[in-house]
C-alpha atoms as a PDB file:
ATOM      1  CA  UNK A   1     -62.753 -30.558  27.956  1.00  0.00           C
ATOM      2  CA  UNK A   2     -64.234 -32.588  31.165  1.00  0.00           C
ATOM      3  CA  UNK A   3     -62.700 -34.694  33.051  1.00  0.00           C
ATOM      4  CA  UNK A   4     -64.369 -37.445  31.710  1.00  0.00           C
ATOM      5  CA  UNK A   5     -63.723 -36.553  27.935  1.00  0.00           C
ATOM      6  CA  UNK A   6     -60.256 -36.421  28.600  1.00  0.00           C
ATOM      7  CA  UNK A   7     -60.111 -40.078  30.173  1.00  0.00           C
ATOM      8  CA  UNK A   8     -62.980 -41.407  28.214  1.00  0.00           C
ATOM      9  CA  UNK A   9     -61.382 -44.689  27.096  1.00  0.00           C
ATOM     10  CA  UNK A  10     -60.003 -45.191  30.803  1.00  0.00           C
ATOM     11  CA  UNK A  11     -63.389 -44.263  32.264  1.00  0.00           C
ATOM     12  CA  UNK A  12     -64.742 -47.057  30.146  1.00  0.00           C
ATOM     13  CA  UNK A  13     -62.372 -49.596  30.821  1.00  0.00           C
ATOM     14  CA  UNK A  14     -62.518 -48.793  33.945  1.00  0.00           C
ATOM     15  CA  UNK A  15     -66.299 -49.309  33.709  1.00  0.00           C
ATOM     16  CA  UNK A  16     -66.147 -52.650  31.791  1.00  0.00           C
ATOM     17  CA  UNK A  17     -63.688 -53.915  35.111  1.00  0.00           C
ATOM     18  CA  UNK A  18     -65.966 -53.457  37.531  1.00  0.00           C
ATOM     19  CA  UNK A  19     -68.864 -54.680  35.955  1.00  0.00           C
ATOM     20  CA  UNK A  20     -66.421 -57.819  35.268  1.00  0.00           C
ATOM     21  CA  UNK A  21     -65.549 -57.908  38.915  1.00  0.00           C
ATOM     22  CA  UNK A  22     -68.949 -58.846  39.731  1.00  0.00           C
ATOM     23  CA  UNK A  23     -69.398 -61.760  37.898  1.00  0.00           C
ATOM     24  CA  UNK A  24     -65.512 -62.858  38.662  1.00  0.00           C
ATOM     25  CA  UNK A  25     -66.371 -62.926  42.098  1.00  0.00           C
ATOM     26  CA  UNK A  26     -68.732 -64.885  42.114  1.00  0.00           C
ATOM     27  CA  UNK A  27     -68.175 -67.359  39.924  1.00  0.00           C
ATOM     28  CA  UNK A  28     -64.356 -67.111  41.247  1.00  0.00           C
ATOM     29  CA  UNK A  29     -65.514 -67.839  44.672  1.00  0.00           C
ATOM     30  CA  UNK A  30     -67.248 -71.511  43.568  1.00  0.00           C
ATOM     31  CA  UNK A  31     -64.005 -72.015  41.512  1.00  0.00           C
ATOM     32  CA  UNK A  32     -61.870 -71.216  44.606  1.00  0.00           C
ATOM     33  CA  UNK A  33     -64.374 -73.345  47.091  1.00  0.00           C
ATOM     34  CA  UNK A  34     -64.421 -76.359  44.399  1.00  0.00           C
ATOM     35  CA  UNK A  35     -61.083 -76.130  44.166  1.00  0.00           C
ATOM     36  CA  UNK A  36     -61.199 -76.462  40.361  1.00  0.00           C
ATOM     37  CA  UNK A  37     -58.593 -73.433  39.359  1.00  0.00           C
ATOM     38  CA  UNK A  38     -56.617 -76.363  37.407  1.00  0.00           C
ATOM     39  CA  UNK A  39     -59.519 -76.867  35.660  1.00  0.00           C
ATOM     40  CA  UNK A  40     -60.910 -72.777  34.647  1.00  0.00           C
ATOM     41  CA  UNK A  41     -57.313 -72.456  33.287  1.00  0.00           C
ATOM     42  CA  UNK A  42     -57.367 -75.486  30.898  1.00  0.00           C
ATOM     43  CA  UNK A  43     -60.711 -73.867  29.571  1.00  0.00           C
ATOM     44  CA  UNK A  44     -59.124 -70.714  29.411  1.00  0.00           C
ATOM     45  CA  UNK A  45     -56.246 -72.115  27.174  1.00  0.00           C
ATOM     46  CA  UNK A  46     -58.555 -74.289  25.358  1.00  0.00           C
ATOM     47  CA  UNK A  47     -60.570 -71.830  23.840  1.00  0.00           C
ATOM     48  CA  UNK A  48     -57.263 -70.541  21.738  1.00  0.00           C
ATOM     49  CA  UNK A  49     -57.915 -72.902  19.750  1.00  0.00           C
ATOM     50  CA  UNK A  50     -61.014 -72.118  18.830  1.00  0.00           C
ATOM     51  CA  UNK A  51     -59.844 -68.487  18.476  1.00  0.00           C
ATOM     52  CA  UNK A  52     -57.543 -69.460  15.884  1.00  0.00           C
ATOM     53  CA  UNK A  53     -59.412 -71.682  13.862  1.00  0.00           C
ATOM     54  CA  UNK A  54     -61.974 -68.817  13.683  1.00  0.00           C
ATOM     55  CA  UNK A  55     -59.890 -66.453  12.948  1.00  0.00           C
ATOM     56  CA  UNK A  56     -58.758 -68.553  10.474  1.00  0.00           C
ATOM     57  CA  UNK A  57     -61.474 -69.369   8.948  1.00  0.00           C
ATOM     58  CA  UNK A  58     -62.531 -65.786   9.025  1.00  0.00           C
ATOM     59  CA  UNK A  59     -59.953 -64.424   7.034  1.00  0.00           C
ATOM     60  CA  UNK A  60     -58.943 -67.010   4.596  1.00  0.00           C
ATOM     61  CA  UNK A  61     -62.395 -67.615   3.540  1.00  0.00           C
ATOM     62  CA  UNK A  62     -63.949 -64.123   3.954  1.00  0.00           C
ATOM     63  CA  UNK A  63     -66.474 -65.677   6.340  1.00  0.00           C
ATOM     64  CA  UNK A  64     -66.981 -62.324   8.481  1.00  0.00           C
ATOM     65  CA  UNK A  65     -69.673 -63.864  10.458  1.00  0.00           C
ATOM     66  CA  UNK A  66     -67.079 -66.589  11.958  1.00  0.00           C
ATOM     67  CA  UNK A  67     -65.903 -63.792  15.336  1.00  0.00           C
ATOM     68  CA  UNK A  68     -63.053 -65.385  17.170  1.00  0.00           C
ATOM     69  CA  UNK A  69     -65.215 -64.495  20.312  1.00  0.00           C
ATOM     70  CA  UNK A  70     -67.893 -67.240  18.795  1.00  0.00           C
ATOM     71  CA  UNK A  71     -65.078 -69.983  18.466  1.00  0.00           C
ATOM     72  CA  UNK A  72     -63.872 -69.091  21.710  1.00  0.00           C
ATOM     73  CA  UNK A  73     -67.554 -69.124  23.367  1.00  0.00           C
ATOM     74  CA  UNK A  74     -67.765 -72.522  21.623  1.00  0.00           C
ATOM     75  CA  UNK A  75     -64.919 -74.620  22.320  1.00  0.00           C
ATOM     76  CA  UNK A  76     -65.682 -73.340  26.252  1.00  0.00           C
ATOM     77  CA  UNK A  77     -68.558 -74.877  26.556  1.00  0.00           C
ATOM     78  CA  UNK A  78     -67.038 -78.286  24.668  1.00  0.00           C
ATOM     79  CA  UNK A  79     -64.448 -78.317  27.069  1.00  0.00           C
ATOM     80  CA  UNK A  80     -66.731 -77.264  30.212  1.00  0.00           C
ATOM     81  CA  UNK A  81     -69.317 -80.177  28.921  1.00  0.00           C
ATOM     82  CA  UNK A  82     -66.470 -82.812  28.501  1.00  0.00           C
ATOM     83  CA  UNK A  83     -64.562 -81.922  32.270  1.00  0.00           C
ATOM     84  CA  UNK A  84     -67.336 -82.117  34.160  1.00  0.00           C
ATOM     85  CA  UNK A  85     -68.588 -85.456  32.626  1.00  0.00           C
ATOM     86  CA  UNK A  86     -64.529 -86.902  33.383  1.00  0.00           C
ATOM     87  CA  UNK A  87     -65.039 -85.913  36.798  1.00  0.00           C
ATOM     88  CA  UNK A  88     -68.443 -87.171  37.179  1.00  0.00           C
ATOM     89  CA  UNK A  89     -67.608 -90.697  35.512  1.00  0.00           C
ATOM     90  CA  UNK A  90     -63.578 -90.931  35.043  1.00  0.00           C
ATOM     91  CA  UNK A  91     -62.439 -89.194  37.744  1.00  0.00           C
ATOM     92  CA  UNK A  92     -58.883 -91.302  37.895  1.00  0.00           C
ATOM     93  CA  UNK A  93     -57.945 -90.077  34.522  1.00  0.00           C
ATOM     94  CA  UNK A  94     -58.823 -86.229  35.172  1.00  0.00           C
ATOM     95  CA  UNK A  95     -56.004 -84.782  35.825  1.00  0.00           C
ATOM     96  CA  UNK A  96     -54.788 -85.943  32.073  1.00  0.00           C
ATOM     97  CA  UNK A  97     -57.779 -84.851  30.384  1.00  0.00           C
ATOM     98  CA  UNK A  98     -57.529 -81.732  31.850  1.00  0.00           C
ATOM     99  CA  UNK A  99     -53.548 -81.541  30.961  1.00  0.00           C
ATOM    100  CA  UNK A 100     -54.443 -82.511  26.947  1.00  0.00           C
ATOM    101  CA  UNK A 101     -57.371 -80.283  26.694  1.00  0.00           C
ATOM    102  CA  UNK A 102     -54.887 -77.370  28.088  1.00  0.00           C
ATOM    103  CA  UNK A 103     -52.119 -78.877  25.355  1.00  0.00           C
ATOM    104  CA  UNK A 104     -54.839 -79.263  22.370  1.00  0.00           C
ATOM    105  CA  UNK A 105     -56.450 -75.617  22.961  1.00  0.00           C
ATOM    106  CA  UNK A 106     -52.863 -73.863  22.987  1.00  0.00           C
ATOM    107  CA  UNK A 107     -51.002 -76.312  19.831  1.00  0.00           C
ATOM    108  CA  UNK A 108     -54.425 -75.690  17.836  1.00  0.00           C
ATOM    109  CA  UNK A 109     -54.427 -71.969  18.052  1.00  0.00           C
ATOM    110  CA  UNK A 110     -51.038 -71.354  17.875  1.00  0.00           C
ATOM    111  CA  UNK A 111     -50.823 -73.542  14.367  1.00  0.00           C
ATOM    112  CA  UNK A 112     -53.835 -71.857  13.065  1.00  0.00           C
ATOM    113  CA  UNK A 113     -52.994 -67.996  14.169  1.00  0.00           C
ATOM    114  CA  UNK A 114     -49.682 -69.204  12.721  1.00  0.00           C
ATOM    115  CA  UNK A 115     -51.159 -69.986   9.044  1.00  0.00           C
ATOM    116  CA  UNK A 116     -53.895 -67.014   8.796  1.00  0.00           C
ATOM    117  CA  UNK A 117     -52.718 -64.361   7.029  1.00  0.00           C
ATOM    118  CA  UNK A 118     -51.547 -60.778   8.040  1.00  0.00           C
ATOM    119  CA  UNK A 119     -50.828 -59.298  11.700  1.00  0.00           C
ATOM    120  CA  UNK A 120     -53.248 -60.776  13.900  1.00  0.00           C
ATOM    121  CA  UNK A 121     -54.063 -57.414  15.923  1.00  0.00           C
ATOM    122  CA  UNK A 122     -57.344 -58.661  16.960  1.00  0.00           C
ATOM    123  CA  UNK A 123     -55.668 -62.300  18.193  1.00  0.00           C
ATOM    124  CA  UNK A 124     -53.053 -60.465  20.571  1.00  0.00           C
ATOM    125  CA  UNK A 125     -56.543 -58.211  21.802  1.00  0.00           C
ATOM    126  CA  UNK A 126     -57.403 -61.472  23.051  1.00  0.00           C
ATOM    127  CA  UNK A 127     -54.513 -63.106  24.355  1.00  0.00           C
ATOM    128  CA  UNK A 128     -53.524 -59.763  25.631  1.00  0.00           C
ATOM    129  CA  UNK A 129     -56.906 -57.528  26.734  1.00  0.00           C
ATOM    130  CA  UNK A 130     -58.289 -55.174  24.687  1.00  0.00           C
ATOM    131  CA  UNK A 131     -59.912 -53.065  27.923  1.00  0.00           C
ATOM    132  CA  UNK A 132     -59.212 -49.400  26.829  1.00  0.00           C
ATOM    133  CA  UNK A 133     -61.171 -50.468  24.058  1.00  0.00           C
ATOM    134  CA  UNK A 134     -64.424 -51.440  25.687  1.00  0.00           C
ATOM    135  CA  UNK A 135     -67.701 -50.227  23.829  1.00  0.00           C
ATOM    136  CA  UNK A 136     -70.944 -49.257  25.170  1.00  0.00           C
ATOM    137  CA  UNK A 137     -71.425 -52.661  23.711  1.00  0.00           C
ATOM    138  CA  UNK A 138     -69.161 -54.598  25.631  1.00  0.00           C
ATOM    139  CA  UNK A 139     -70.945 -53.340  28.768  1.00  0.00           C
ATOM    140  CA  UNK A 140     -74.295 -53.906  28.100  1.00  0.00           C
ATOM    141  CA  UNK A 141     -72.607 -57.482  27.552  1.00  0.00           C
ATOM    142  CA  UNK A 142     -71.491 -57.631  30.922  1.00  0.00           C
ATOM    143  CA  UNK A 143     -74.620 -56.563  32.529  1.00  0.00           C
ATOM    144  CA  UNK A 144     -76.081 -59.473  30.772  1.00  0.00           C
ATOM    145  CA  UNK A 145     -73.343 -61.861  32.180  1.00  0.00           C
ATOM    146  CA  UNK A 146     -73.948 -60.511  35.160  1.00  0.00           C
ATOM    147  CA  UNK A 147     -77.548 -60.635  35.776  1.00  0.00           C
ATOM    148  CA  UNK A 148     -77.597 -63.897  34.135  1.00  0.00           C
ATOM    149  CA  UNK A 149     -75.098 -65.029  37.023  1.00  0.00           C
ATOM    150  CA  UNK A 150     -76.635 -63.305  39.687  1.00  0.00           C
ATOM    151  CA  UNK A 151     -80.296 -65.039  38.654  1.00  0.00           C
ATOM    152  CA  UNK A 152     -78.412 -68.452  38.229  1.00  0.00           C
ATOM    153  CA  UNK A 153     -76.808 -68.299  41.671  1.00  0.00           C
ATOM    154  CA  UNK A 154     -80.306 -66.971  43.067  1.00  0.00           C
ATOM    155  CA  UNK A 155     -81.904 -70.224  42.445  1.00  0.00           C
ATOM    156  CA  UNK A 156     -79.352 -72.645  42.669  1.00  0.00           C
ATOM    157  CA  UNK A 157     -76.536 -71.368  45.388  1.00  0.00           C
ATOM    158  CA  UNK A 158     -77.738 -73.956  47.966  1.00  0.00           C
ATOM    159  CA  UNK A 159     -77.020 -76.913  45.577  1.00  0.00           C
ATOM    160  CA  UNK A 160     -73.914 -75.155  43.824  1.00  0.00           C
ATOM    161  CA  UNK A 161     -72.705 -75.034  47.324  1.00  0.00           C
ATOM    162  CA  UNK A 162     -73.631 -78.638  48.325  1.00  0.00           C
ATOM    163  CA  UNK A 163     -71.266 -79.960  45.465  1.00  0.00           C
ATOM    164  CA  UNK A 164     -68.632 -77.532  46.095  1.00  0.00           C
ATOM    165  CA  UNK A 165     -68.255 -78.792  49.728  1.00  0.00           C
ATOM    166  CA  UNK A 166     -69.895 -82.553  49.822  1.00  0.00           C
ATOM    167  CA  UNK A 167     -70.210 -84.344  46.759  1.00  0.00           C
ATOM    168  CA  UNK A 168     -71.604 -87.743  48.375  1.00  0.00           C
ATOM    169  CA  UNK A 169     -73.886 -86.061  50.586  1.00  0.00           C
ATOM    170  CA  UNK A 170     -75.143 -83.963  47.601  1.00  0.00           C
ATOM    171  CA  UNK A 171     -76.224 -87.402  45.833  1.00  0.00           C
ATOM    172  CA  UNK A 172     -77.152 -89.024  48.992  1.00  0.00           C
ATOM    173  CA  UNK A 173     -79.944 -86.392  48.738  1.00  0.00           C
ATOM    174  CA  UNK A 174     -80.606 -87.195  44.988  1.00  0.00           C
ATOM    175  CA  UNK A 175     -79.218 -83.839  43.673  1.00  0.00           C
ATOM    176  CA  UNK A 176     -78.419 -84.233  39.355  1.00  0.00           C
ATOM    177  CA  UNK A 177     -74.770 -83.980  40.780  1.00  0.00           C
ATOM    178  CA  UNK A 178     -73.619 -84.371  37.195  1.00  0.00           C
ATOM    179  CA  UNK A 179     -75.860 -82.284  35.515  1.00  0.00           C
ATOM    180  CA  UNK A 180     -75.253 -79.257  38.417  1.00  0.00           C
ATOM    181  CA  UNK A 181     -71.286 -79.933  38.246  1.00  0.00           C
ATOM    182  CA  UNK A 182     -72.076 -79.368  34.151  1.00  0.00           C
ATOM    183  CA  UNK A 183     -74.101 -76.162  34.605  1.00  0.00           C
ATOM    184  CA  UNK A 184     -71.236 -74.692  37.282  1.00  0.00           C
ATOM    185  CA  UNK A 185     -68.867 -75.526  34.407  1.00  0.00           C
ATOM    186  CA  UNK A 186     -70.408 -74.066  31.748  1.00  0.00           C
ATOM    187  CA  UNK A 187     -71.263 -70.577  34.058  1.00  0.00           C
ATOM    188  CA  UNK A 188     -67.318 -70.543  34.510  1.00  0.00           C
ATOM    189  CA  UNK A 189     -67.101 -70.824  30.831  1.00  0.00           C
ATOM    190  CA  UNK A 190     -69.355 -68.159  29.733  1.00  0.00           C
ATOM    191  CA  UNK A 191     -67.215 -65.776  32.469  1.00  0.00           C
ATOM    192  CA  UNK A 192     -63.715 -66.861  31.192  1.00  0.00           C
ATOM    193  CA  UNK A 193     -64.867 -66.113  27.104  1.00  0.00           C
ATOM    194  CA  UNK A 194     -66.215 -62.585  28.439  1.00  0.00           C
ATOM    195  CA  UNK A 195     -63.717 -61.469  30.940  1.00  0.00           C
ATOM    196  CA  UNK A 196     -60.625 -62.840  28.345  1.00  0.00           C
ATOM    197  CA  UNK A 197     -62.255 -59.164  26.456  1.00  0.00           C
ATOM    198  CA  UNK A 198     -60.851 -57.101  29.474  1.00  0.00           C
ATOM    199  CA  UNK A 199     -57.603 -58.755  30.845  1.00  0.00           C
ATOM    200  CA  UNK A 200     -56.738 -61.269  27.507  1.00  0.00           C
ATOM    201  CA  UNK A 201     -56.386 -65.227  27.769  1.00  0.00           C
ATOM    202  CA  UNK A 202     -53.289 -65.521  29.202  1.00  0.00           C
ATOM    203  CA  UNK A 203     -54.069 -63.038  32.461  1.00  0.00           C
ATOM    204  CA  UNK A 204     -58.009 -64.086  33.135  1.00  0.00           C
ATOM    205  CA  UNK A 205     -57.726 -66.423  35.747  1.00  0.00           C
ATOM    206  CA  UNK A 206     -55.715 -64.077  37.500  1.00  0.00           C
ATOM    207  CA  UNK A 207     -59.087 -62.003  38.047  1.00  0.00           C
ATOM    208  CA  UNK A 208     -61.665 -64.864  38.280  1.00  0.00           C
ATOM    209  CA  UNK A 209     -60.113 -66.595  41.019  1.00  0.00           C
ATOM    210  CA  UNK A 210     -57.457 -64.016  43.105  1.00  0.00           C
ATOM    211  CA  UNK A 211     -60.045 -62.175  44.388  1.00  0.00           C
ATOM    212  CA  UNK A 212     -61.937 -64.556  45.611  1.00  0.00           C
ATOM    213  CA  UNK A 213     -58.681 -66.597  46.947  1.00  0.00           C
ATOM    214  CA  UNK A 214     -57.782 -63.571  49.000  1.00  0.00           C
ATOM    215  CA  UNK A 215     -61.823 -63.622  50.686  1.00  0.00           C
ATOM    216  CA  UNK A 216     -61.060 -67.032  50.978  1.00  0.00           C
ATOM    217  CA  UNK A 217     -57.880 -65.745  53.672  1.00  0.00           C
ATOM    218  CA  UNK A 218     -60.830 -64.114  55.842  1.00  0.00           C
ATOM    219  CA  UNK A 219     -63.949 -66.169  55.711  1.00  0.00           C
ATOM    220  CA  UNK A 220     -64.866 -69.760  54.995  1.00  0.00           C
ATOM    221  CA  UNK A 221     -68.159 -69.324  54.241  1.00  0.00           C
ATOM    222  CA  UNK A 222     -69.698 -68.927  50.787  1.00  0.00           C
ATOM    223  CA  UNK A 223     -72.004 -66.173  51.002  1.00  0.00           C
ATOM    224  CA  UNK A 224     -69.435 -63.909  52.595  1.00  0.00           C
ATOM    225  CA  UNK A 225     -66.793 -64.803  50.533  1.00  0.00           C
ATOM    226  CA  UNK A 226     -68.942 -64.137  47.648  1.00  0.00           C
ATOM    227  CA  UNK A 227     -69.517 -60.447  48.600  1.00  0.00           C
ATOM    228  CA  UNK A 228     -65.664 -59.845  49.614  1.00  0.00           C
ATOM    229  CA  UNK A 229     -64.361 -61.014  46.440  1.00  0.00           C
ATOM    230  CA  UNK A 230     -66.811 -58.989  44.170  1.00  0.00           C
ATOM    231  CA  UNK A 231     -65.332 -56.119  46.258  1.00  0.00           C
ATOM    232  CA  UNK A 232     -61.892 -56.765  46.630  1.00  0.00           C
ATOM    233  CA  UNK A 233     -61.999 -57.267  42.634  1.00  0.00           C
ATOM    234  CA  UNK A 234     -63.602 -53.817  42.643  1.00  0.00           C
ATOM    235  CA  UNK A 235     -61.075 -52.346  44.418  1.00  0.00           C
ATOM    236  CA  UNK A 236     -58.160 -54.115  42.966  1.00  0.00           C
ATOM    237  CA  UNK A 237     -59.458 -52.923  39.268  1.00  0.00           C
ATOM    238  CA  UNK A 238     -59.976 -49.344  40.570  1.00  0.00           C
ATOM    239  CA  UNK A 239     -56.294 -49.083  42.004  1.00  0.00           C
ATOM    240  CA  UNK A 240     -54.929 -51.021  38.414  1.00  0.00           C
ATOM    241  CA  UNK A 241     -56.869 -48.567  37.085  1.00  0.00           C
ATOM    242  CA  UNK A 242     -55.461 -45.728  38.879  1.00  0.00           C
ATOM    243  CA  UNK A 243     -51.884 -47.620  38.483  1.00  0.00           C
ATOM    244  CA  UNK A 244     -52.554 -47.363  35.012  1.00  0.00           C
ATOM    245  CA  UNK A 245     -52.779 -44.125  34.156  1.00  0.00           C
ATOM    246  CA  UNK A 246     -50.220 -42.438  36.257  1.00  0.00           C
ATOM    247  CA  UNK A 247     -47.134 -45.145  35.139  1.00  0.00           C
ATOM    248  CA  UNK A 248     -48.825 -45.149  31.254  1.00  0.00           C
ATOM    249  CA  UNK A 249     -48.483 -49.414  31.553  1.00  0.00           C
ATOM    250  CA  UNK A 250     -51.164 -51.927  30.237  1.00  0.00           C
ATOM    251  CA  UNK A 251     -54.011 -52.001  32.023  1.00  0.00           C
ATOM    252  CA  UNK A 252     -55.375 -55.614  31.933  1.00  0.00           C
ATOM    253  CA  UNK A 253     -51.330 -56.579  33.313  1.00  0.00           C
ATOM    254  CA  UNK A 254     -51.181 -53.602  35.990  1.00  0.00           C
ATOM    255  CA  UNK A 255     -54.900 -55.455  37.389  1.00  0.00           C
ATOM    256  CA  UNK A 256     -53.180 -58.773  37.550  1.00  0.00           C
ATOM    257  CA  UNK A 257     -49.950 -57.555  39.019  1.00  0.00           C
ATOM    258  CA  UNK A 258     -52.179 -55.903  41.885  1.00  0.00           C
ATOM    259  CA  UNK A 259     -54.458 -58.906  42.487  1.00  0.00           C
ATOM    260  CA  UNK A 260     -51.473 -60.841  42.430  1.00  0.00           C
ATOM    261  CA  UNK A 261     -49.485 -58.578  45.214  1.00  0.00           C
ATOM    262  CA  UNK A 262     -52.660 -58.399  47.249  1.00  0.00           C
ATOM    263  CA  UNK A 263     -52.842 -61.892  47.243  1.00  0.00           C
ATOM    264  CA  UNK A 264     -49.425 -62.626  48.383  1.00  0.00           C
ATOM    265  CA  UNK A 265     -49.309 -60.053  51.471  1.00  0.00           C
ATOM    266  CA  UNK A 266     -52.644 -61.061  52.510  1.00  0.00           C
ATOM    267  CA  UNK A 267     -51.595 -64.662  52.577  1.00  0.00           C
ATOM    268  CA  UNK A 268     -48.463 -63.576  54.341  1.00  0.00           C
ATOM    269  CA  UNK A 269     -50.274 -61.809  57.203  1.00  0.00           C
ATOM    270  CA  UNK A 270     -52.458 -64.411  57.839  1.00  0.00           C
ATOM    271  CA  UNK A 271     -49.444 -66.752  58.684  1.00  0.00           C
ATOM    272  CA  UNK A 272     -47.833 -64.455  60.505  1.00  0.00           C
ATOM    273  CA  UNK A 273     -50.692 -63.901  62.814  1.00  0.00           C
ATOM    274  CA  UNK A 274     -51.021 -68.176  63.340  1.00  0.00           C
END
């Protein structure tokens, strides 16, 4: 038996990670620069609740078709569609929106996980990661996600990175400020509901935006940053990876813990040297 026969479900995961990192660090790096973390975690709790009801609906009613993925993928883009329009036209009351839509998500999937019937296996994949589990499928779905993000960010960096950094200046120049805020929003939705298949619900944010808050440490500007976080993810999956297997602990967790330490000493080094 090969090498790779042996490890095949670690060789995949492993796979599925850094084809994750690549659209994590980019999309990170705008969420980083935007400084709208707050915000990609009450989308990431949010879309719980359409998990659960779902799920729900999936079992109680034998409606197979009804995937807790699809709930998730649409109560994302609900909550990315109504953020960006309270921080385009109510920004004073954003912070509470945000704070409810984080509350609502989590209290509706927690009361509808709790009334479906049986042991909801495939609800703790996604809270949890189900990595060692990724499918040639789940791959080809990241390559999609990926070369989606890579053509979005293609045409549309320079204005992405207009209303990252200057939002007057970006409608000084007559940029659809609301409408580009909406599509950033709704790219960082798509990447949450995809990479919550590798490292769960609870643990994604910890690989969108880490990465590309530890690039952040060692350049300020966007392109670069870009580029270092996709690799630092890499890197950072490869040695959770590695991790992993040797200590036999959860995979998706081991990633986070890594990104997590990584972040931490590199932020400590950089104060030390000021």
């Amino acid at each position: 038996m090969g090498l790779f026969d042996a490890h095949y479900f670690l060789w995949m995961a492993l796979a599925a990670a850094l084809l994750a990192s690549i659209a994590s660090g980019i999309i990170g790096s705008y969420v980083v620069v935007k400084r709208i973390v707050f915000i990609s975690g009450s989308i990431a709790h949010a879309v719980l609740g359409g998990m659960g009801i779902f799920l729900y609906l999936k079992r109680t009613l034998q409606w197979n078709f009804l995937s807790p993925m699809l709930g998730a993928f649409l109560f994302a883009i609900l909550s990315a569609l109504l953020l960006g329009y309270t921080h385009i036209r109510h920004r004073q009351r954003e912070d509470s929106v945000i704070a409810a839509l984080w509350a609502l998500g989590m209290a509706i999937g927690v009361i509808f996980i709790s009334l479906t019937p049986g042991y909801n296996v495939e609800m703790m994949n996604f809270l949890f990661g189900n990595i060692l589990w990724s499918t040639p499928k789940d791959l080809a779905l990241l390559l999609v996600l990926d070369g989606f993000i890579i053509t979005a960010v293609f045409f549309l960096h320079q204005k992405f990175q207009l209303i990252c950094f200057d939002e007057k200046q970006a409608l000084l120049q007559g940029l659809p400020v609301t409408r580009l805020y909406s599509y950033l929003l709704a790219m960082v939705a798509i990447t949450i509901v995809l990479l919550i298949q590798i490292v769960g619900s609870i643990l994604v944010i910890s690989m969108l935006c880490l990465p590309a808050a530890i690039a952040n440490i060692f350049t300020k500007k966007l392109y670069k940053m870009i580029f270092l976080a996709i690799a630092i993810s890499m890197i950072l999956s490869s040695i959770g990876a590695g991790i992993s297997l040797w200590f036999n602990l959860p995979l998706g967790a081991t990633i986070a813990l890594c990104s997590t330490t990584c972040y931490l000493l590199s932020s400590t080094m950089r104060k030390l040297k000021v």
